[in-house]
PDB file of N, CA and C in Angstrom:
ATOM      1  N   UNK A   1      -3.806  28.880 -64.567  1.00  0.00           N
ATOM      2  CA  UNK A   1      -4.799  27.890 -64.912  1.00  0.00           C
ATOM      3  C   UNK A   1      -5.568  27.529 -63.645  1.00  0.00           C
ATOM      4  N   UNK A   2      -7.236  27.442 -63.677  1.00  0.00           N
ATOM      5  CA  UNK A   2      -7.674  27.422 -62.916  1.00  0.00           C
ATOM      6  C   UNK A   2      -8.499  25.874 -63.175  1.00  0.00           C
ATOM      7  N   UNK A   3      -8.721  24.947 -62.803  1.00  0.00           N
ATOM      8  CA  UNK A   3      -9.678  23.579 -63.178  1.00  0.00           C
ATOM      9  C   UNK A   3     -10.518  23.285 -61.514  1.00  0.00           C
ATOM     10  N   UNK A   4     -12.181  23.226 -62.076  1.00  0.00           N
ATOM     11  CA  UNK A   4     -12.902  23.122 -61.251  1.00  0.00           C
ATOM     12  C   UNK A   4     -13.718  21.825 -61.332  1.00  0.00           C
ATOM     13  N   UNK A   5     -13.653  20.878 -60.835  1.00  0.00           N
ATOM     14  CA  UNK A   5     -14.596  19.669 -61.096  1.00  0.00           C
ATOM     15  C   UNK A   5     -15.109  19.270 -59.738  1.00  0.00           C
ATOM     16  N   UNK A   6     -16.900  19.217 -60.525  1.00  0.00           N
ATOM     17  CA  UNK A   6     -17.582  18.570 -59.771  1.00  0.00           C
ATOM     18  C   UNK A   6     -18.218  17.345 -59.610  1.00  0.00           C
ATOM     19  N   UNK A   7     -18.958  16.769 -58.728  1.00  0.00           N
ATOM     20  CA  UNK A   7     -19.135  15.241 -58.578  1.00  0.00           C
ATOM     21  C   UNK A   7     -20.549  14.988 -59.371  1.00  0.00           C
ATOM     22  N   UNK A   8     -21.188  15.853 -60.300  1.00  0.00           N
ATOM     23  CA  UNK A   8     -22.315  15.050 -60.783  1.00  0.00           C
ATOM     24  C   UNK A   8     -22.017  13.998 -62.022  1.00  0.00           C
ATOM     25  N   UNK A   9     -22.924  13.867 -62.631  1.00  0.00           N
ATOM     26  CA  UNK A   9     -22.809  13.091 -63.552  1.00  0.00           C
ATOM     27  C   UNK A   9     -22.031  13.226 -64.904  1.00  0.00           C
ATOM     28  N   UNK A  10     -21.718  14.319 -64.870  1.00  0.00           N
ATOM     29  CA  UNK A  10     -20.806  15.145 -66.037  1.00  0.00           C
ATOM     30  C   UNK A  10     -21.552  15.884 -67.119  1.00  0.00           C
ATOM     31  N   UNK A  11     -21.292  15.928 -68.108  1.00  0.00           N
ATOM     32  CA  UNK A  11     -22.066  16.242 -69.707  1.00  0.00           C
ATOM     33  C   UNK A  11     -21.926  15.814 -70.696  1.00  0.00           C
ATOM     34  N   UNK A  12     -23.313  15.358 -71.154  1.00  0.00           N
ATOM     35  CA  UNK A  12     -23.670  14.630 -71.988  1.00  0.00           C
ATOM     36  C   UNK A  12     -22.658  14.878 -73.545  1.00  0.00           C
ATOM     37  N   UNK A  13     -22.225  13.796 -74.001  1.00  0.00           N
ATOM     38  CA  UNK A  13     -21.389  14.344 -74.966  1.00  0.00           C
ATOM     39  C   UNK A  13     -21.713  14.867 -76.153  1.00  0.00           C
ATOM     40  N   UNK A  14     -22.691  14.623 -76.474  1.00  0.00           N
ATOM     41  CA  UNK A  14     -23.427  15.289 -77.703  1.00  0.00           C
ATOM     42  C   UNK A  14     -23.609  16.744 -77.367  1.00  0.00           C
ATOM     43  N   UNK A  15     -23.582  17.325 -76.214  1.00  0.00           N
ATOM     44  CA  UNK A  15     -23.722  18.398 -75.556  1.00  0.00           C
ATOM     45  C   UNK A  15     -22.490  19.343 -75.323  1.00  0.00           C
ATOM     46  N   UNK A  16     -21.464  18.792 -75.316  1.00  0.00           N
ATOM     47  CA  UNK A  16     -19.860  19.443 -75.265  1.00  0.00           C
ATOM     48  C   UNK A  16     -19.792  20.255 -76.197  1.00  0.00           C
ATOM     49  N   UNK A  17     -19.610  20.165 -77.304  1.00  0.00           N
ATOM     50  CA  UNK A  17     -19.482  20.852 -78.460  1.00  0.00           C
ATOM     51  C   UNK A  17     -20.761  22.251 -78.457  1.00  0.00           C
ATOM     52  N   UNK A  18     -21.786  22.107 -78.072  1.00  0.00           N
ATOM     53  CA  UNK A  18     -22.923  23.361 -77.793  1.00  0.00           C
ATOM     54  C   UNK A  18     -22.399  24.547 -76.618  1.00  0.00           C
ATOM     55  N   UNK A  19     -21.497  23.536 -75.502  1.00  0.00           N
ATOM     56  CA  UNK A  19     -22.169  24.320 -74.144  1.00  0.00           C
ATOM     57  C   UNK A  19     -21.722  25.799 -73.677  1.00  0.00           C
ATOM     58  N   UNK A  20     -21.068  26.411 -74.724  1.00  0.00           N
ATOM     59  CA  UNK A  20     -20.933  27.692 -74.701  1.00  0.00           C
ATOM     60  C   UNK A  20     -21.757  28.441 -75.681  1.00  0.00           C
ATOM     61  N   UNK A  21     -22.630  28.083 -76.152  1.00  0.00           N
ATOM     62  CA  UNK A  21     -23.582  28.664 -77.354  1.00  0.00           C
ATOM     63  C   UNK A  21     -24.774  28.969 -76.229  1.00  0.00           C
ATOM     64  N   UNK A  22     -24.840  30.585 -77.051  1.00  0.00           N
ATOM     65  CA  UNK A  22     -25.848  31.406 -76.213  1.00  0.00           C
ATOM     66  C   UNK A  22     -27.331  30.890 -76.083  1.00  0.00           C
ATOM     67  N   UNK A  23     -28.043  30.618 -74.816  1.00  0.00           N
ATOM     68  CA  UNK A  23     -29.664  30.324 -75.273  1.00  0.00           C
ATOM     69  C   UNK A  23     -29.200  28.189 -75.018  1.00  0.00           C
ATOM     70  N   UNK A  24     -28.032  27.600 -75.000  1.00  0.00           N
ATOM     71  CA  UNK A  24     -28.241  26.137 -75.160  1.00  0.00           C
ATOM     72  C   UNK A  24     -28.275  26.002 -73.392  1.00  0.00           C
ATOM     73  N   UNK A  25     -29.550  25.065 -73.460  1.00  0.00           N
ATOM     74  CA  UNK A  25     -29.657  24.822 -71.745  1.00  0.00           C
ATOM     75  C   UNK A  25     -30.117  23.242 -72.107  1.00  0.00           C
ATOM     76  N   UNK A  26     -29.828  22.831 -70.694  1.00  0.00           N
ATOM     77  CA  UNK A  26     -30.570  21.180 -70.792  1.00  0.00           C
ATOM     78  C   UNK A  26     -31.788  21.133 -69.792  1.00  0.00           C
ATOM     79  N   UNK A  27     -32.253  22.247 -69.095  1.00  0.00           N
ATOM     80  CA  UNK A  27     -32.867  22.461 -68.396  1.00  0.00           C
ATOM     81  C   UNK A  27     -34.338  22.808 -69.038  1.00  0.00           C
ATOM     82  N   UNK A  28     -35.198  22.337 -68.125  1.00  0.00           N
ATOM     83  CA  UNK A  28     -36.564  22.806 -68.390  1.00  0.00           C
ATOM     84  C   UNK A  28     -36.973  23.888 -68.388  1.00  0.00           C
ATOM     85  N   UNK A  29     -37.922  24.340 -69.653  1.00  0.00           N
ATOM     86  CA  UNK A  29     -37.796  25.666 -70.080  1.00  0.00           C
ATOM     87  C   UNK A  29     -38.359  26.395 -68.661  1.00  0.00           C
ATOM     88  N   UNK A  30     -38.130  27.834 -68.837  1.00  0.00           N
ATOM     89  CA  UNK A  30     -38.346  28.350 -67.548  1.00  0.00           C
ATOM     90  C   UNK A  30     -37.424  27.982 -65.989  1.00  0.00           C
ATOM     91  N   UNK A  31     -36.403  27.451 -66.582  1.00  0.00           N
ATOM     92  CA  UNK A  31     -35.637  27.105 -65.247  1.00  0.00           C
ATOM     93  C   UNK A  31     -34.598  27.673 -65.248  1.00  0.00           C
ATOM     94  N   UNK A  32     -34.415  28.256 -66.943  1.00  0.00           N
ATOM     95  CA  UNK A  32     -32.959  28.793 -66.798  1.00  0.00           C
ATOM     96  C   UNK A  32     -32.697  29.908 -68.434  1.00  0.00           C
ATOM     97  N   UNK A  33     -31.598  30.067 -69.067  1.00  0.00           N
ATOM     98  CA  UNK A  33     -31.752  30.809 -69.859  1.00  0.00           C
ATOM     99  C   UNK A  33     -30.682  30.783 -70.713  1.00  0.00           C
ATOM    100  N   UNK A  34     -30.254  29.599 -70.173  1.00  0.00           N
ATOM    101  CA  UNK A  34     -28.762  28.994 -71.336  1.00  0.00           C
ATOM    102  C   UNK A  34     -27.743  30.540 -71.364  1.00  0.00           C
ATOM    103  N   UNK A  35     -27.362  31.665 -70.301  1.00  0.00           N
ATOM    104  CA  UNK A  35     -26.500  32.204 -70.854  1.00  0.00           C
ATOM    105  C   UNK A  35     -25.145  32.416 -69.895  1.00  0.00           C
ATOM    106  N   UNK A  36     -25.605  31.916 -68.911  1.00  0.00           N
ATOM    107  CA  UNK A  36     -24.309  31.206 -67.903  1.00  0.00           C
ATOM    108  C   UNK A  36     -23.042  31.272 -68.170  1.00  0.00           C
ATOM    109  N   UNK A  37     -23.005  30.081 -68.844  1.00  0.00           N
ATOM    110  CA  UNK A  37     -21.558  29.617 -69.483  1.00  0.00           C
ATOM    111  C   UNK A  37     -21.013  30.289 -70.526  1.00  0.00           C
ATOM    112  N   UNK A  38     -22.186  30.830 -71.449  1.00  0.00           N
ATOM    113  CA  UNK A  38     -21.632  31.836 -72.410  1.00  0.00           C
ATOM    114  C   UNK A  38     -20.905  33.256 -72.063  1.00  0.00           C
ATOM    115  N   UNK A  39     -22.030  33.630 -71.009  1.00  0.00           N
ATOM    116  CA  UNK A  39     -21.305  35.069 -70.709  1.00  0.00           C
ATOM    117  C   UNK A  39     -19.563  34.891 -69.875  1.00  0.00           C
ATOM    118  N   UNK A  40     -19.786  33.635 -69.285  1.00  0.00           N
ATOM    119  CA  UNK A  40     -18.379  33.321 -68.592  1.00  0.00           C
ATOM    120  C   UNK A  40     -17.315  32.999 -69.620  1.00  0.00           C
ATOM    121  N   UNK A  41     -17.649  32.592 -70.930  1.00  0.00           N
ATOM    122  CA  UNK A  41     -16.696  32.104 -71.726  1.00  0.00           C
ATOM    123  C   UNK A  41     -16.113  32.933 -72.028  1.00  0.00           C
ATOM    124  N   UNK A  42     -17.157  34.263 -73.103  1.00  0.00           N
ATOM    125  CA  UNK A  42     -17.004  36.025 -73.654  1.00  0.00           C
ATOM    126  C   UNK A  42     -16.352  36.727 -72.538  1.00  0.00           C
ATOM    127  N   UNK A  43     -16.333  36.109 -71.020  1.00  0.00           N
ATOM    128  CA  UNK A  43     -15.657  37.386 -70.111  1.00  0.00           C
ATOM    129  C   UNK A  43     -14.133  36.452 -69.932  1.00  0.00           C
ATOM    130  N   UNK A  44     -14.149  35.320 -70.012  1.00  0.00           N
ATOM    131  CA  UNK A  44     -12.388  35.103 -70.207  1.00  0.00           C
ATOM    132  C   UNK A  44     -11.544  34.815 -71.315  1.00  0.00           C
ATOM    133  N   UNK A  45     -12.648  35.203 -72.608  1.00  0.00           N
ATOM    134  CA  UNK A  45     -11.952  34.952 -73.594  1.00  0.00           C
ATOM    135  C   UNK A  45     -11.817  36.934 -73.543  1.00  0.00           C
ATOM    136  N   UNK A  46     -12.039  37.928 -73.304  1.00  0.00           N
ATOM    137  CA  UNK A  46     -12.180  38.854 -73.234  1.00  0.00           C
ATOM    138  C   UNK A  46     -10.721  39.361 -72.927  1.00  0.00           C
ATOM    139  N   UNK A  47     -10.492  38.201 -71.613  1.00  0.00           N
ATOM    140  CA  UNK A  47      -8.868  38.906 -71.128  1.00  0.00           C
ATOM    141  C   UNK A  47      -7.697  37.976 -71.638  1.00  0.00           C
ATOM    142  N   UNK A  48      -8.094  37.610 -72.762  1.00  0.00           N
ATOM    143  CA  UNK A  48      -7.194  37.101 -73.462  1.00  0.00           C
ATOM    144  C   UNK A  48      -6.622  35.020 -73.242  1.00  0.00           C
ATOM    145  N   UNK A  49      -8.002  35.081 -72.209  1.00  0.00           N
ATOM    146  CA  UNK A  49      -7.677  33.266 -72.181  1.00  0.00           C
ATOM    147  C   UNK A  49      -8.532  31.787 -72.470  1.00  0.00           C
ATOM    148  N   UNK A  50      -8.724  31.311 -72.396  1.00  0.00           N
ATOM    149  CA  UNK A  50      -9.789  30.412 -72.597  1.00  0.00           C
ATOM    150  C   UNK A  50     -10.478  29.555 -71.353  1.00  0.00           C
ATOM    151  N   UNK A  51     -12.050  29.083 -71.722  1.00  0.00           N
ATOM    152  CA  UNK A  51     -12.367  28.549 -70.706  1.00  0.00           C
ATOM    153  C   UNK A  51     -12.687  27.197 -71.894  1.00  0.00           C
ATOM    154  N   UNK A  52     -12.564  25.720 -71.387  1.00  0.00           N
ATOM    155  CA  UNK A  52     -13.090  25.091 -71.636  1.00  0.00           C
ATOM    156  C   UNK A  52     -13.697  23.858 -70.975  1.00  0.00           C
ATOM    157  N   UNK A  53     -14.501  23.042 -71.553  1.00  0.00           N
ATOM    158  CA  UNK A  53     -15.038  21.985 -70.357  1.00  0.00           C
ATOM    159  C   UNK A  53     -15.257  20.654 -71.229  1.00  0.00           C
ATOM    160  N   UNK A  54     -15.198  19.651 -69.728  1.00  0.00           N
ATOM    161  CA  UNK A  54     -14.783  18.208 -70.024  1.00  0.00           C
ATOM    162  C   UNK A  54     -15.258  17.279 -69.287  1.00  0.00           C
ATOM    163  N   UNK A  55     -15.129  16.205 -69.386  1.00  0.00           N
ATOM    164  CA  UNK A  55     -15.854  15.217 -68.682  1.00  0.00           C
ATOM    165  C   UNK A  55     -14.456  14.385 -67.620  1.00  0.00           C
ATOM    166  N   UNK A  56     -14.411  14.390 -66.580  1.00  0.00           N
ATOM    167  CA  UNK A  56     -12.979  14.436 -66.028  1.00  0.00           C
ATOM    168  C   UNK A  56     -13.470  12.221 -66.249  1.00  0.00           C
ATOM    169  N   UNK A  57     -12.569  11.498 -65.932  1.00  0.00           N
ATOM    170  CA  UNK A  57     -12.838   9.848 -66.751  1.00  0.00           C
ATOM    171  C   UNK A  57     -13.212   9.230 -65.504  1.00  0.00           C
ATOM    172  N   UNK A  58     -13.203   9.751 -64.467  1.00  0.00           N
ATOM    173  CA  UNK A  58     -13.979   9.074 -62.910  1.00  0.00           C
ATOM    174  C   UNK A  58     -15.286   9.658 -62.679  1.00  0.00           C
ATOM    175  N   UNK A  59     -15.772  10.453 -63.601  1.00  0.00           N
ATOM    176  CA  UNK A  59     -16.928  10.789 -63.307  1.00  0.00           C
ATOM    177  C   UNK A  59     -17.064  12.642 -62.990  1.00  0.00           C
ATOM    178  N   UNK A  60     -17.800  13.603 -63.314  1.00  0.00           N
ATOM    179  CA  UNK A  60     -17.992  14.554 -63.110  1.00  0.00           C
ATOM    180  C   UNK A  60     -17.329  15.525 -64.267  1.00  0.00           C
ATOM    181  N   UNK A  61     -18.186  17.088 -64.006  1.00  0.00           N
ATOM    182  CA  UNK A  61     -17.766  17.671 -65.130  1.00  0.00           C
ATOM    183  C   UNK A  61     -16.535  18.683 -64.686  1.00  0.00           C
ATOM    184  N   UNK A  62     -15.423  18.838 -65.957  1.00  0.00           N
ATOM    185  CA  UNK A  62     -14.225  19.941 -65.265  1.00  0.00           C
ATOM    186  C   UNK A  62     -14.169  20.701 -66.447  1.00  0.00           C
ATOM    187  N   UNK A  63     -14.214  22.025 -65.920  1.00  0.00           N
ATOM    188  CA  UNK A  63     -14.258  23.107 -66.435  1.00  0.00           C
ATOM    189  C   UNK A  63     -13.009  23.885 -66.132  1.00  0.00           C
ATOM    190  N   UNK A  64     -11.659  24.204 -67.338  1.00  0.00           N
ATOM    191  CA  UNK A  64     -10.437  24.685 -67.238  1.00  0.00           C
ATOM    192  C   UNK A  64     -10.704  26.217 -68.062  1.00  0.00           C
ATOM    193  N   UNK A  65      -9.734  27.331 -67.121  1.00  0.00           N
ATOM    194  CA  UNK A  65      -9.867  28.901 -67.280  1.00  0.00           C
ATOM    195  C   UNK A  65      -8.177  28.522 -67.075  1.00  0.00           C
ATOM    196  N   UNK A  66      -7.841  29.167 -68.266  1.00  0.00           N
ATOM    197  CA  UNK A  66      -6.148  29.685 -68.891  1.00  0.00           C
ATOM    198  C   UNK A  66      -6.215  31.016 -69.012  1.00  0.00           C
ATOM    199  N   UNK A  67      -5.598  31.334 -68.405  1.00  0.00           N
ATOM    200  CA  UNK A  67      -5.324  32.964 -68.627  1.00  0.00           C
ATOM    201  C   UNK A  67      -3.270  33.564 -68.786  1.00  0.00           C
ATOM    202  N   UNK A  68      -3.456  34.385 -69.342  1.00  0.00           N
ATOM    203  CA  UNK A  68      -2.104  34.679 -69.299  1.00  0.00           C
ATOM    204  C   UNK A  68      -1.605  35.027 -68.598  1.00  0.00           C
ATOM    205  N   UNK A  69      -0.521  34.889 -68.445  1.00  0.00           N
ATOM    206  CA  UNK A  69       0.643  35.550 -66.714  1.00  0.00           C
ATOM    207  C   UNK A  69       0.632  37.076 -67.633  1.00  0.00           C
ATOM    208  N   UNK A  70       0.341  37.954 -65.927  1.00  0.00           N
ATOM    209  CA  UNK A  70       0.929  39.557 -66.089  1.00  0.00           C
ATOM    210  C   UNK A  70       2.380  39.361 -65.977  1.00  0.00           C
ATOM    211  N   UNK A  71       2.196  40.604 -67.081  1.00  0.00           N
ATOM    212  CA  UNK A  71       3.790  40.965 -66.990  1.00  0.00           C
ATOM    213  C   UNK A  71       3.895  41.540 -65.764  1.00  0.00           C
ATOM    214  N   UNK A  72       5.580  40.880 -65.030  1.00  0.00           N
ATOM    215  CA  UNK A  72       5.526  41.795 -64.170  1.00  0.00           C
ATOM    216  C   UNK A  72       6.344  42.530 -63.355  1.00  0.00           C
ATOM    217  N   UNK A  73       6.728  43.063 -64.567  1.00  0.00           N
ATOM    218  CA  UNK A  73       7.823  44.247 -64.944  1.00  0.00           C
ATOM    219  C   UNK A  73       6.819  45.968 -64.806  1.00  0.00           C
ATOM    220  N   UNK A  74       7.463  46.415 -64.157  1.00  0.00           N
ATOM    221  CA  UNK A  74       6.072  47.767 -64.242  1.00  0.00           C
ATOM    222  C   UNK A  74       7.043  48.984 -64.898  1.00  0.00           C
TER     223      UNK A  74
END
C-alpha cells in the first residue's frame, strides 16, 4: 500500500465519485484532458489492485494504490 497526500485544498466532494472517469477535469478547457487519473487507475487496476482517493480531514487530497504481495516462492 502506497498513500500520497498533498497540501492543497483537497476535492471537491461532488467530484469524488467522477475522478476516475475518462475526459472529467476541473480544469479550464485546454489546460488539460481529464485522462490522468484514469489511465493511472486502468494501469493499477490492471495488476490486480486498486487506486483510490480521498479527502485526508486536516486538509488535502490522499490518493491510496493497494496492490498485491508477490508470491515469493519461485
Amino acid at each position: 500500500m502506497l498513500t500520497v497526500r498533498d497540501s492543497g485544498p483537497g476535492i471537491a466532494e461532488a467530484d469524488l465519485p467522477r475522478i476516475f472517469v475518462p475526459f472529467f477535469t476541473t480544469k479550464e478547457a485546454g489546460d488539460g484532458l481529464g485522462l490522468g487519473l484514469s489511465i493511472s487507475h486502468g494501469i493499477v487496476e490492471d495488476f490486480g489492485g486498486s487506486l483510490t482517493a480521498a479527502n485526508h480531514p486536516e486538509g488535502g487530497a490522499l490518493f491510496t494504490i493497494r496492490l498485491k504481495r508477490r508470491d515469493t516462492q519461485t
